[in-house]
C-alpha atoms as a PDB file:
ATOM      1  CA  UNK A   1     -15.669   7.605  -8.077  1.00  0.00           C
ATOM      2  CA  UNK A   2     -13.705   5.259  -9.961  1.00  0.00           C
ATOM      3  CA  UNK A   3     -10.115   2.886  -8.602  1.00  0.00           C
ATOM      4  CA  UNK A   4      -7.554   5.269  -9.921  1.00  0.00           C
ATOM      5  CA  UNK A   5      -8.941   8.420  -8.154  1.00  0.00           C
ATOM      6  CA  UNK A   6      -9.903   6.858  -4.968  1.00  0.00           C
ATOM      7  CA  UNK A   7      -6.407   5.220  -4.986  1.00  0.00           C
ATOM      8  CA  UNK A   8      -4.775   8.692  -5.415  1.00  0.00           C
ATOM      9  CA  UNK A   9      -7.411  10.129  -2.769  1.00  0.00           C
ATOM     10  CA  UNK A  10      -6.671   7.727   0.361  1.00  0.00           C
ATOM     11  CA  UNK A  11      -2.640   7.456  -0.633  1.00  0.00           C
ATOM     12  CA  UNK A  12      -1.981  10.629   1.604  1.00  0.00           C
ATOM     13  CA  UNK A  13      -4.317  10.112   4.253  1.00  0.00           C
ATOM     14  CA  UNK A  14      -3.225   8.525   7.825  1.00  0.00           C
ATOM     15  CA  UNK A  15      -4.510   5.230   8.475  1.00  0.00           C
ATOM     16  CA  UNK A  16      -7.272   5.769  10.570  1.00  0.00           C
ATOM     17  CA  UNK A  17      -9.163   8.089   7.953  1.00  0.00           C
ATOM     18  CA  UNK A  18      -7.991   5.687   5.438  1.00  0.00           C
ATOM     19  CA  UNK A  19      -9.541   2.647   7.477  1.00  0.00           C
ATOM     20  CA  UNK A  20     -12.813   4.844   8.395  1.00  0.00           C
ATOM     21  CA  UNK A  21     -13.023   5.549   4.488  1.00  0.00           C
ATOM     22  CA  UNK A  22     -12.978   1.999   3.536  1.00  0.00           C
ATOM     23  CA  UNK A  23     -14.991   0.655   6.215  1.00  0.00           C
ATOM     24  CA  UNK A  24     -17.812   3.258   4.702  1.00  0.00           C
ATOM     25  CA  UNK A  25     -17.001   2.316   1.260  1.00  0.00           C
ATOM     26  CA  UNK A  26     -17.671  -1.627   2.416  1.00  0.00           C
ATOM     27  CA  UNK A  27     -20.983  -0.575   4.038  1.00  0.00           C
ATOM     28  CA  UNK A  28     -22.058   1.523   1.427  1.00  0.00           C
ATOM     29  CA  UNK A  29     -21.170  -0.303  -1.948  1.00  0.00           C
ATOM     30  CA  UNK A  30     -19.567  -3.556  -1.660  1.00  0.00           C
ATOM     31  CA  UNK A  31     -19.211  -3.990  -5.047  1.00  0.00           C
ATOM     32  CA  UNK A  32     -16.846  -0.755  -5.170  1.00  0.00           C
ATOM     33  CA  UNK A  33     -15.093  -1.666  -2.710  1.00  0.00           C
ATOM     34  CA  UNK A  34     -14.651  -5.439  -3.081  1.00  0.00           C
ATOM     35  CA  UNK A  35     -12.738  -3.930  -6.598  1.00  0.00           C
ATOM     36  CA  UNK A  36     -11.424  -1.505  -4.435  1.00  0.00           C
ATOM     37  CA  UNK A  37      -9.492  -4.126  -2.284  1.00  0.00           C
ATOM     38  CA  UNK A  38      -8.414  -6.496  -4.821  1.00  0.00           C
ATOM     39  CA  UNK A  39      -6.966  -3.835  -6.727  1.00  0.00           C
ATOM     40  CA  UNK A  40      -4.927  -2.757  -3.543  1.00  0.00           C
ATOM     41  CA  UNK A  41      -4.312  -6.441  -2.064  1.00  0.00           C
ATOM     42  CA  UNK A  42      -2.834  -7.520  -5.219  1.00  0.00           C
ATOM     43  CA  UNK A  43      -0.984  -4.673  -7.208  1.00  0.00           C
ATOM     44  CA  UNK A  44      -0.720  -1.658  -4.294  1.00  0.00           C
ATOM     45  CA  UNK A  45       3.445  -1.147  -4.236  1.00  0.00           C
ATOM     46  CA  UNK A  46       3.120  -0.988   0.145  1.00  0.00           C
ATOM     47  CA  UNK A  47       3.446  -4.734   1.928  1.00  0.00           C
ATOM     48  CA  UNK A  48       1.557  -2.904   4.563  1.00  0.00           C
ATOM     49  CA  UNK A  49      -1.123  -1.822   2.111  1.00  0.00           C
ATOM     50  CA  UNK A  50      -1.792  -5.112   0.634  1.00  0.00           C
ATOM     51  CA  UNK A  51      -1.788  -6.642   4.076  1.00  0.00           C
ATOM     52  CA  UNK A  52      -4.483  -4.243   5.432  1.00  0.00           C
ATOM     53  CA  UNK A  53      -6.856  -4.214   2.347  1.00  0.00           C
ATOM     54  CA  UNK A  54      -6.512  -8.467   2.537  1.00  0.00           C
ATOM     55  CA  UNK A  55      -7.555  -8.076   6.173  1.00  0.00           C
ATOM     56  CA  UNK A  56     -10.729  -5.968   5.472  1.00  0.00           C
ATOM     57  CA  UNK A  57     -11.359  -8.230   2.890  1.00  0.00           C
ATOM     58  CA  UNK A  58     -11.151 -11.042   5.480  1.00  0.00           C
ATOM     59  CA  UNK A  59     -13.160  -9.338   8.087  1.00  0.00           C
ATOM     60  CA  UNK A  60     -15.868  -8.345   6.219  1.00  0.00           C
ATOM     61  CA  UNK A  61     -16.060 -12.056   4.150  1.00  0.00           C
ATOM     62  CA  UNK A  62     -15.142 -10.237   0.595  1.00  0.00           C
ATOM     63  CA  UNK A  63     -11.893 -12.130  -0.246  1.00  0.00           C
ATOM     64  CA  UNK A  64     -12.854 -14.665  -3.131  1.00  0.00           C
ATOM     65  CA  UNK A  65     -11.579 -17.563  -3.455  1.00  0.00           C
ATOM     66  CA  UNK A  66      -9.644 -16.615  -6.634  1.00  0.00           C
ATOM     67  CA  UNK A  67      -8.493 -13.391  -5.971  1.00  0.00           C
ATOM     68  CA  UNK A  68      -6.600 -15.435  -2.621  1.00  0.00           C
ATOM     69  CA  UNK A  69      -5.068 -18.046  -5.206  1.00  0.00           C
ATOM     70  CA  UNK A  70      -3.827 -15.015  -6.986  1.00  0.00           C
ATOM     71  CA  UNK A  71      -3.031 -13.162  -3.816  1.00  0.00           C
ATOM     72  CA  UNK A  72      -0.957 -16.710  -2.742  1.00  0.00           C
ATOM     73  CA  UNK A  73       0.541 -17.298  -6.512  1.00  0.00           C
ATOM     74  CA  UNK A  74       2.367 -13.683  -6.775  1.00  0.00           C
ATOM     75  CA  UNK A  75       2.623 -12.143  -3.228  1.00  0.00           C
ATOM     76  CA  UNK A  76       6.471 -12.485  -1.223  1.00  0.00           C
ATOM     77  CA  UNK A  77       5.868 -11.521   1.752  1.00  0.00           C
ATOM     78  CA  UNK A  78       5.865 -14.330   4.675  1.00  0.00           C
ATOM     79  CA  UNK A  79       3.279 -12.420   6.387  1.00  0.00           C
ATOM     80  CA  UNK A  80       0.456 -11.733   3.901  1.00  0.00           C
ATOM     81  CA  UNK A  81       0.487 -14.892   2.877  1.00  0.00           C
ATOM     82  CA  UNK A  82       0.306 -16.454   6.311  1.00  0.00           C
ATOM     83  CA  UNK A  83      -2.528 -14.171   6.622  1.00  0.00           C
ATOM     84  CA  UNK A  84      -4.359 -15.649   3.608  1.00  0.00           C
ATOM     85  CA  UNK A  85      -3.362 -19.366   4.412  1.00  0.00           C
ATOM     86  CA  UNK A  86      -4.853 -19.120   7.856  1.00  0.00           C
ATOM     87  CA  UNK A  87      -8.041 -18.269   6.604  1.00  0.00           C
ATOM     88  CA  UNK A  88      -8.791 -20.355   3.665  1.00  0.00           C
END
């Protein structure tokens, strides 16, 4: 499985299964899904996506410190970035 087709598999599914699928993902190959995430928290199109991949990435202690000084030099909404200010 690669980013573009697992990107195109979870876009149509509701959140739960999408939240189930990446909380697998993060206990089966963190790697994946660390790539996964970033791809998501910084390009995804949805304020809602970005904000929910940043928070797994939080949760499960993936976020790197330079993917959050990207995250913090290009993202416009108030609310992801109080989310990735609060837990530097």
């Amino acid at each position: 499985m690669n980013i573009k087709s697992t990107l195109e598999y979870i876009e149509n599914i509701p959140f739960e299964e999408w939240l189930a699928f990446l909380e697998a993902k993060i206990a089966t190959d963190i790697d994946f899904s660390r790539k996964l995430l970033n791809e998501i928290s910084l390009n995804h199109y949805d304020e809602s996506w970005r904000f929910n991949a940043i928070q797994l990435q939080i949760d499960h202690e993936i976020l790197s410190a330079d993917i959050r000084e990207l995250i913090i030099a290009k993202e416009t909404s108030h609310e992801i970035l109080n989310l990735v200010q609060e837990h530097q």
